[in-house]
Protein backbone atom coordinates (compact mmCIF):
# COMPACT_ATOMS: atom_id res chain seq x y z
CA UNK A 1 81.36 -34.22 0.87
CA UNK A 2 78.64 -36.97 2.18
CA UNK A 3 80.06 -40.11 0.68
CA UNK A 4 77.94 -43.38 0.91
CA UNK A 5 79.29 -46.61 -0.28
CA UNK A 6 76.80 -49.45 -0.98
CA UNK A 7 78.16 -53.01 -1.71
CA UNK A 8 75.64 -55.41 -4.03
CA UNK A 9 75.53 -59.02 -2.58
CA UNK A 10 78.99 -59.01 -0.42
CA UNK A 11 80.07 -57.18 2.41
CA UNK A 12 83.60 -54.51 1.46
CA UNK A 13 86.57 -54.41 3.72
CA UNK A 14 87.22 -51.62 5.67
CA UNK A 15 90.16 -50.76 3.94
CA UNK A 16 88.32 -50.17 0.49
CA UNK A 17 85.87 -48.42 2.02
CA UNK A 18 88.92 -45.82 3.44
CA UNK A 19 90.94 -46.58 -0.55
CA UNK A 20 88.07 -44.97 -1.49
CA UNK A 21 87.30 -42.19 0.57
CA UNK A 22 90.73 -41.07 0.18
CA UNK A 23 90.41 -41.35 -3.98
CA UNK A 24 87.11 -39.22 -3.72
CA UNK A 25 87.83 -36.99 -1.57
CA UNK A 26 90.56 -36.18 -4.00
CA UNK A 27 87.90 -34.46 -6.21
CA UNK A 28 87.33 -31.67 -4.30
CA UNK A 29 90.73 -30.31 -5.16
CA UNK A 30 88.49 -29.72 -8.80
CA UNK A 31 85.22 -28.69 -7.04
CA UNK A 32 84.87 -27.96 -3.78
CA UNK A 33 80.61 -27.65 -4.28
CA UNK A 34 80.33 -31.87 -4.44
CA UNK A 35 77.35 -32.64 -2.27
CA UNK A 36 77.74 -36.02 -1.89
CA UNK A 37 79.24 -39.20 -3.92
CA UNK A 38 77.15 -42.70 -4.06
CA UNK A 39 79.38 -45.12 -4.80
CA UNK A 40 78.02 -48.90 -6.09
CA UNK A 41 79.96 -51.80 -5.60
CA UNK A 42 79.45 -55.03 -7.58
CA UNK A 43 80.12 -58.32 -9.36
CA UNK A 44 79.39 -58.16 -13.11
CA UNK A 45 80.15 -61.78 -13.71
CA UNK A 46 81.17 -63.69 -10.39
CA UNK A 47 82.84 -66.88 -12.41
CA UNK A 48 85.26 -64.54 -14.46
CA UNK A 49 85.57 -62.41 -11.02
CA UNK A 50 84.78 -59.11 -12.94
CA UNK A 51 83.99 -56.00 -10.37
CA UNK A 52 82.04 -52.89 -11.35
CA UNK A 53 82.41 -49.57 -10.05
CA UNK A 54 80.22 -47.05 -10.62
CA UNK A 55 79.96 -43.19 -9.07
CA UNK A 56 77.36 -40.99 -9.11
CA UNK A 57 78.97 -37.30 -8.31
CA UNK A 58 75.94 -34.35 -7.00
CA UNK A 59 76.85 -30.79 -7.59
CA UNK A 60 75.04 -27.80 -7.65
CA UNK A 61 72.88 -28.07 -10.90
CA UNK A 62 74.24 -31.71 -12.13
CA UNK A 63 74.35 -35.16 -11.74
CA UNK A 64 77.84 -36.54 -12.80
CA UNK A 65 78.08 -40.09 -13.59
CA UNK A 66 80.79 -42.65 -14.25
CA UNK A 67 81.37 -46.58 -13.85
CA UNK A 68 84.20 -49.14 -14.75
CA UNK A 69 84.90 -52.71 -14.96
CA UNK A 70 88.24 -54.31 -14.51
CA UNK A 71 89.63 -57.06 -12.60
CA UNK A 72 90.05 -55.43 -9.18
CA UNK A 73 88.40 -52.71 -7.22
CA UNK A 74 90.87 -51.04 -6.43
CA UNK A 75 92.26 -50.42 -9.93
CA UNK A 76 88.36 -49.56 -11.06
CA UNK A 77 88.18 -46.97 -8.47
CA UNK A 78 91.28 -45.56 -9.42
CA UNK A 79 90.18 -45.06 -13.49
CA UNK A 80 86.41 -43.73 -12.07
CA UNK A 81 88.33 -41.04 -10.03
CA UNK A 82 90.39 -39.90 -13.18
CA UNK A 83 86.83 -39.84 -15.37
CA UNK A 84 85.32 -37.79 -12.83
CA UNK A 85 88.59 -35.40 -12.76
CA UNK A 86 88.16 -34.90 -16.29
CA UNK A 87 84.58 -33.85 -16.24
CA UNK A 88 84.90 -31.72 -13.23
CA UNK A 89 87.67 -29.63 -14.97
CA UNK A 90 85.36 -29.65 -18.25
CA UNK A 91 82.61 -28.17 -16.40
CA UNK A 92 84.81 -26.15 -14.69
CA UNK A 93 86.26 -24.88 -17.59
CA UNK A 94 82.85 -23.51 -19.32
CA UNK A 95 81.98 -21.65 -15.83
CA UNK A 96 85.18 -19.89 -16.40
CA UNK A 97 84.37 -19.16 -20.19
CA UNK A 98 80.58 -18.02 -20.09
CA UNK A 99 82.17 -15.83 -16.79
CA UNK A 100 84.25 -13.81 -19.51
């Protein structure tokens, strides 16, 4: 998987670049047919310190997308892993049902 992290207006630390790499790559334990992962990195508010994470997941046929907002980015990219879980094992789940 081709993962490409983009950071608005700052510059990310190596080590949240590798946090998440290692959350993402995750994923593939659900589908091993991700392309890639673009991954956006930002400020929603810089005086209440609010960071946005958002994912956008390519696989064969789809687009998947999911974001969150929380305090820290670590904790953001944590709940955006577990809402891409979920909708990998949904669509997995009606390959395996229009297969029977």
């Amino acid at each position: 998987m081709n993962i490409k992290i983009t950071a608005r207006k700052f510059k990310a630390h190596d080590t949240l670049k590798e946090f998440i790499k290692d959350e993402l790559s995750s994923l593939e334990k659900f589908n091993d047919e991700i392309f890639s992962a673009d991954v956006i990195l930002s400020y929603q508010n810089t005086s209440n310190s609010i960071k946005k994470v958002e994912v956008v997941l390519n696989i064969p046929g789809q687009t998947i997308n999911a974001a969150d907002q929380t305090e820290d980015f670590k904790t953001a990219v944590v709940s955006v892993t577990e809402k891409l879980r979920r909708q990998l094992e949904k669509i997995k789940s009606k390959k395996v049902s229009k297969s029977r």
